[in-house]
Protein backbone atom coordinates (compact mmCIF):
# COMPACT_ATOMS: atom_id res chain seq x y z
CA UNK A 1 213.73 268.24 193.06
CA UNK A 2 211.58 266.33 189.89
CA UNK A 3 210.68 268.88 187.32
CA UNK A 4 207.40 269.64 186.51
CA UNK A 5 206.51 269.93 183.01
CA UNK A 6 202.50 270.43 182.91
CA UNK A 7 200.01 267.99 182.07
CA UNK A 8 201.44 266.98 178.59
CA UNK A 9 204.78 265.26 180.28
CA UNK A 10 202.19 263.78 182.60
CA UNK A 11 200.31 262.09 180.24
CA UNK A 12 203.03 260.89 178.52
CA UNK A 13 204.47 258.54 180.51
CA UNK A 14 204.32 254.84 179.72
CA UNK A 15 201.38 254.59 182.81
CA UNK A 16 198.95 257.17 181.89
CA UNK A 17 199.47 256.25 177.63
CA UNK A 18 197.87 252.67 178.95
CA UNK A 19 194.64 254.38 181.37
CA UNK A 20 194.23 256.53 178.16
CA UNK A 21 193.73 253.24 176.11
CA UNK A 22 192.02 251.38 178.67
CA UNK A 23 189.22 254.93 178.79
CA UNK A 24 188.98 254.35 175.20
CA UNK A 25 188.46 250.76 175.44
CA UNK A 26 185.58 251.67 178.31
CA UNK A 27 184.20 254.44 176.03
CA UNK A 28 184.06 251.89 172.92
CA UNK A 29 182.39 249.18 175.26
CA UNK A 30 179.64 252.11 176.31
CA UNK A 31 178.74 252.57 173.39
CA UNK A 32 178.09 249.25 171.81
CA UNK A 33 176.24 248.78 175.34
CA UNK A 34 174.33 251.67 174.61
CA UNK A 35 173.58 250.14 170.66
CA UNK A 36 172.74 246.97 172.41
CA UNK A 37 170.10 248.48 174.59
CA UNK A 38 168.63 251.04 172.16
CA UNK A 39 168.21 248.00 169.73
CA UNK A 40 166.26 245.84 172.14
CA UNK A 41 163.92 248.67 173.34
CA UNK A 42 163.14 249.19 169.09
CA UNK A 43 162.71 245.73 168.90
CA UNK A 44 160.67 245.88 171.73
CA UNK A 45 158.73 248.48 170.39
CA UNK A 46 157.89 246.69 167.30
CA UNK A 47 156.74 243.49 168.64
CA UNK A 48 154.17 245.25 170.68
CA UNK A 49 153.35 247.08 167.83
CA UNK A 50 152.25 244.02 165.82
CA UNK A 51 151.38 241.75 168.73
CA UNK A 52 147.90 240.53 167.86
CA UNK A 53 148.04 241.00 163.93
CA UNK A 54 148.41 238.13 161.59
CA UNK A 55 151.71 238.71 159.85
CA UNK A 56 150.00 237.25 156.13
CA UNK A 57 147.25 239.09 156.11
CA UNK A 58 147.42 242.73 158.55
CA UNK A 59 143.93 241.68 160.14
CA UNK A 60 144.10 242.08 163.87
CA UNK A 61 143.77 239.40 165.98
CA UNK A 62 140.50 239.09 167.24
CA UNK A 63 139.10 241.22 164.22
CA UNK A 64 138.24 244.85 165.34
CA UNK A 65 136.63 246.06 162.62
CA UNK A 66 134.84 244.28 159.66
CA UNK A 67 132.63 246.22 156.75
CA UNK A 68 131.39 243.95 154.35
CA UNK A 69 130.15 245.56 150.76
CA UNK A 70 127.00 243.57 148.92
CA UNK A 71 126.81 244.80 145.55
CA UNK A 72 123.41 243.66 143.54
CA UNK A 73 125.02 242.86 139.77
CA UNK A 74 121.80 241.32 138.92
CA UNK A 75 121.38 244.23 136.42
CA UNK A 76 124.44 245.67 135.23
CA UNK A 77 125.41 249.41 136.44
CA UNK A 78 126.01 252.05 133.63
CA UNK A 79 129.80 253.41 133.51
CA UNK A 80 128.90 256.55 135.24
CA UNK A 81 127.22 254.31 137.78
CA UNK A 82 130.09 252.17 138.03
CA UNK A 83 132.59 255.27 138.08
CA UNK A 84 130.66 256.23 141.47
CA UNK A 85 130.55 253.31 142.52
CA UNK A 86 134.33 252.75 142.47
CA UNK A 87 134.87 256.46 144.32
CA UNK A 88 132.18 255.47 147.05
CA UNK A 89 134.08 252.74 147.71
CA UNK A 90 137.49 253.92 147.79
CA UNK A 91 136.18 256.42 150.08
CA UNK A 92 135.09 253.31 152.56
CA UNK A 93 138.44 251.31 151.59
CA UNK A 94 140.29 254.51 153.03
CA UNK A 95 138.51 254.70 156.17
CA UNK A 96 138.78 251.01 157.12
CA UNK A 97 141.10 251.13 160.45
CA UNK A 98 144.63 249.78 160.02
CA UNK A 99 143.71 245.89 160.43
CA UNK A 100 140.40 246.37 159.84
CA UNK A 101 138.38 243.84 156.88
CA UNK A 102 136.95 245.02 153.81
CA UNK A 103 134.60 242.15 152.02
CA UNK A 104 133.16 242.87 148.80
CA UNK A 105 130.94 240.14 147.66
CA UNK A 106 127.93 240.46 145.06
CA UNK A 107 124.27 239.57 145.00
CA UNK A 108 124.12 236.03 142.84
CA UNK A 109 120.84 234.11 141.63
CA UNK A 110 122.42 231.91 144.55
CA UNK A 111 122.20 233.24 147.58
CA UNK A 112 123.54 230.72 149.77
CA UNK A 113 126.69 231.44 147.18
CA UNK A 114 127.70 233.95 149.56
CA UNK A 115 127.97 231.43 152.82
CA UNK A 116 131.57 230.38 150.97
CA UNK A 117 134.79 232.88 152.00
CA UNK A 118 135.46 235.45 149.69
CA UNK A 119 138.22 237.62 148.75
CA UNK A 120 138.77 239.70 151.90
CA UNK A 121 141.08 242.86 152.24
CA UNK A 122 143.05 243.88 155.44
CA UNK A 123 144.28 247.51 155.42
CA UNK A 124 148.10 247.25 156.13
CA UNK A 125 147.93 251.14 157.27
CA UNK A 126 149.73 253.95 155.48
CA UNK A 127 152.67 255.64 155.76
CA UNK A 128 151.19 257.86 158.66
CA UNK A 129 150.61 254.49 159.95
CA UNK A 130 154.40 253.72 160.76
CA UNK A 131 156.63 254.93 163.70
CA UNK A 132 159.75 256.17 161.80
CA UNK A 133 161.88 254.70 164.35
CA UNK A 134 160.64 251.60 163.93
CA UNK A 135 159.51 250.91 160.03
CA UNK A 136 160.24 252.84 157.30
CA UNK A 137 157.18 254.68 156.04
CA UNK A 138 158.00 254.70 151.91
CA UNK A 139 157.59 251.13 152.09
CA UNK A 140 154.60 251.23 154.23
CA UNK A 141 152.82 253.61 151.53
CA UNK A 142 153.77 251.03 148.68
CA UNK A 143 152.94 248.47 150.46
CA UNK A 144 149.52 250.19 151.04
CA UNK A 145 149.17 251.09 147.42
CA UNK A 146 149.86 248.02 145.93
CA UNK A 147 148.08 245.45 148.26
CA UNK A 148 145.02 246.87 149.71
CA UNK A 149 143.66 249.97 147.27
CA UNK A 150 144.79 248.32 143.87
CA UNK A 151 143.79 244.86 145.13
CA UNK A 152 140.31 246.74 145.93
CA UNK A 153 140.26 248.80 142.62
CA UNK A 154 140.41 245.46 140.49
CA UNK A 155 138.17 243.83 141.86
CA UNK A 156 135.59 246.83 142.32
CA UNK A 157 136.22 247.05 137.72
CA UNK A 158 135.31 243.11 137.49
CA UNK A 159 131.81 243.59 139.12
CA UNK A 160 131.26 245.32 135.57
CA UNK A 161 131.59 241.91 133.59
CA UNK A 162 129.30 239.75 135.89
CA UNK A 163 126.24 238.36 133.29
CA UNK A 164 122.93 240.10 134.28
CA UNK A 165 120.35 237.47 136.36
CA UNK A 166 116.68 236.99 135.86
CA UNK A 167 116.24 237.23 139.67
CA UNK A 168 117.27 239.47 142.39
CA UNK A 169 117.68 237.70 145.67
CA UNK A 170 118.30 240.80 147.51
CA UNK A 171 116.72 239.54 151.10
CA UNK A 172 118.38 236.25 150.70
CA UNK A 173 121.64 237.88 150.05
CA UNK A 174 121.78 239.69 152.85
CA UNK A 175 120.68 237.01 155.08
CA UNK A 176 123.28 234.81 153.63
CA UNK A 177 125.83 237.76 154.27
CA UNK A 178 124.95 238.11 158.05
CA UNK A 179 125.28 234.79 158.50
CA UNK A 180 128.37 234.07 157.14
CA UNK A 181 130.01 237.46 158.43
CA UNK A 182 128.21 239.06 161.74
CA UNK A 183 125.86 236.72 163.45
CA UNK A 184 127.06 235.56 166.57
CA UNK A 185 130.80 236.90 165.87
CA UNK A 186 132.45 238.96 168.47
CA UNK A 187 133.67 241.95 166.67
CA UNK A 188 133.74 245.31 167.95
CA UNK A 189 132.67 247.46 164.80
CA UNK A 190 130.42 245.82 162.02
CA UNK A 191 128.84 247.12 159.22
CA UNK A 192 127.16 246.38 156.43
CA UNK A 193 126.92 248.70 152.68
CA UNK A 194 124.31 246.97 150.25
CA UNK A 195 124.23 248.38 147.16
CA UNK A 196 121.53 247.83 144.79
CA UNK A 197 118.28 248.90 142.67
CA UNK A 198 116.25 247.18 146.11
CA UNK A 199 113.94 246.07 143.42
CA UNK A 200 114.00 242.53 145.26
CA UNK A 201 112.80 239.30 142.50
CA UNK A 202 112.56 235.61 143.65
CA UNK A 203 110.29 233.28 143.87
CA UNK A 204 109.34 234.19 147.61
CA UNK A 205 108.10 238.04 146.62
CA UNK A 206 108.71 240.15 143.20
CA UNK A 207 108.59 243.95 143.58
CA UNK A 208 107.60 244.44 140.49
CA UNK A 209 103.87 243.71 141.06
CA UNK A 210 104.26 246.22 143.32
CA UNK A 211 106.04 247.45 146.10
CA UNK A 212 104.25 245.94 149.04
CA UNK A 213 103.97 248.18 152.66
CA UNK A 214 106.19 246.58 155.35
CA UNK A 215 103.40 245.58 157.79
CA UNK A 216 101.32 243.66 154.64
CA UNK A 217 105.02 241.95 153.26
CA UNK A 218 105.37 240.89 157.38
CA UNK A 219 102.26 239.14 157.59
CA UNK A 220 103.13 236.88 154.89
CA UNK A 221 104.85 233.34 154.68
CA UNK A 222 108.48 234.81 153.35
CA UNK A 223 109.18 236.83 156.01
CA UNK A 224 110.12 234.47 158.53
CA UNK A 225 112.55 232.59 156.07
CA UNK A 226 114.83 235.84 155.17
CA UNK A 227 114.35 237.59 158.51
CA UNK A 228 117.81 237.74 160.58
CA UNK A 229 119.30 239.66 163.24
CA UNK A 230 121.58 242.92 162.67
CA UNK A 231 120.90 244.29 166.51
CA UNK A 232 124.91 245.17 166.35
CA UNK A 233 125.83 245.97 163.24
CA UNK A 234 125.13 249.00 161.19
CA UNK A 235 123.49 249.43 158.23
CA UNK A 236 124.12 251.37 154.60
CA UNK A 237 122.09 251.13 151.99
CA UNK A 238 123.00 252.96 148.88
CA UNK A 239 120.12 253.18 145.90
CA UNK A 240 120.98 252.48 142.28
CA UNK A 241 118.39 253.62 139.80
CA UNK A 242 117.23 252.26 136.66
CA UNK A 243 115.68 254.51 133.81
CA UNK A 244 112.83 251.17 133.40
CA UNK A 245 111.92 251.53 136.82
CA UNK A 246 111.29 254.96 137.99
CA UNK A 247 107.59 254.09 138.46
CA UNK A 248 109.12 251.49 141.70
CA UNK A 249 112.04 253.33 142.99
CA UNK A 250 110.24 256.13 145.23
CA UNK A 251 110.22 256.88 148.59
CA UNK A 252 107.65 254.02 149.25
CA UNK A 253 110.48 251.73 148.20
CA UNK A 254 112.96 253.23 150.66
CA UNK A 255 110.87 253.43 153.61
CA UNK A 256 110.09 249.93 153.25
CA UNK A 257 113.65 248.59 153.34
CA UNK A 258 114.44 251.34 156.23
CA UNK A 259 111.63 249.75 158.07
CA UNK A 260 112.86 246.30 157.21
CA UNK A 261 115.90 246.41 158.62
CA UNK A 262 115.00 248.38 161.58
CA UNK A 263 112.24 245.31 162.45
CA UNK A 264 115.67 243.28 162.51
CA UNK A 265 117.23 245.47 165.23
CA UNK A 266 119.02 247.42 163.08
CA UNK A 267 119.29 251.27 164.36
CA UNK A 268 118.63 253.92 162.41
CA UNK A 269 120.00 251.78 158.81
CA UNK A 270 121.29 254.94 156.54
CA UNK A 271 120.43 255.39 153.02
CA UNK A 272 122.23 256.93 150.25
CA UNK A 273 122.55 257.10 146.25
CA UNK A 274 124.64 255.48 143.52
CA UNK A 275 124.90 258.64 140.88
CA UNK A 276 124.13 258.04 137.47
């Protein structure tokens, strides 16, 4: 009668030392199997996370969301102006959607200036942004930092060197702006910030003769040639004040641009203050 030894003399004969490799060899094979898979679903993963997004600029694919800024340089801000400025608008910058547009374009003595593309700004997302399976979220942040908010910054500081004009286009400007941004486009969230003394100057009307009562300025021949359509996208205007002009920048002056938007289908336009 064969002695039994236990299980260690059985698994040390010459047939059960080669299933114990060959269980390896299956265990090794799982595993890379299970690597193989894992990979695929991440990569998965990713591409639907940026299907639709243009890899060379983060915009989305229709555009989503687009806020354009209009900033009136025609008289120069003060630095505490220009400090508040720069804050308001990082505050905006920061709560542009991931993909979403940021335009900042200024008022020129050339309206139709502003019918030409301009430096735009996609917002890559932050690092809260980022699956951490999929992306690695200290890049993300620099990424963030370095190509949308300091992009934004610099460009916000060289509004404060554009030369002072002898007109102030304001209606034109934003005419030209919906035009070349809004009208007709298909985009889910629009909105417009215009930023200015609202003191409008041009050959068609000057403001300061007087600020004119909607329903007088309406009946007039200039009306027709700045009026446009903002029925879908919302409105900010955001008052800067000059010490020379306190005499035109009252309420009548705000309740006449309120109402002049509103009579282009824009609801319930907002209005705000530049500090200083």
């Amino acid at each position: 009668m064969a002695n039994w030894n236990g299980p260690k003399s059985w698994q040390n004969t010459p047939k059960n030392r080669g299933l114990g490799k060959e269980y390896k060899a299956y265990v090794v094979m799982g595993v890379a199997i299970c690597l193989i898979v894992a990979t695929a679903a991440l990569y998965a993963i990713k591409k639907h996370e940026l299907d639709g997004i243009d890899s060379r600029t983060y915009c989305a694919k229709p555009l989503k969301h687009l806020t354009v800024v209009l900033v009136d340089q025609t008289d120069a801000l003060n630095k505490i102006q220009m400090a508040d400025l720069k804050g308001q608008l990082g505050k905006v910058a920061s709560n542009i959607p991931p993909n979403g547009m940021l335009k900042i374009v200024s008022v020129t003595s050339d309206p139709a200036a502003l019918l030409v593309a301009k430096e735009a700004f996609c917002n890559p997302g932050d690092e809260n942004t980022v699956n951490s399976m999929t992306g690695n979220k200290a890049m993300q942040q620099q990424d963030y930092l370095r190509n949308y908010t300091a992009r934004i910054s610099k460009v916000v500081d060289s509004l404060a060197t554009q030369a002072p004009s002898k007109t102030s286009p304001i209606m034109e400007a934003v005419q030209a702006v919906n035009i070349a941004n809004f009208k007709g486009r298909d985009i889910a969230d629009k909105n417009l910030i215009v930023v200015s003394d609202f003191l409008q100057n041009s050959a068609g009307v000057s403001f300061y003769q007087g600020v004119p009562e909607f329903e007088t300025f309406e009946r007039g021949p200039f009306w027709p040639s700045v009026k446009s359509d903002f029925a879908t996208t919302h409105v900010d205007l955001r008052m800067v004040y000059r010490s020379d002009a306190s005499q035109l920048q009252t309420l009548r002056l705000k309740n006449f641009w309120r109402v002049y938007f509103t009579n282009q289908n824009s609801s319930d336009p907002s209005i705000g203050d530049i500090n200083g």
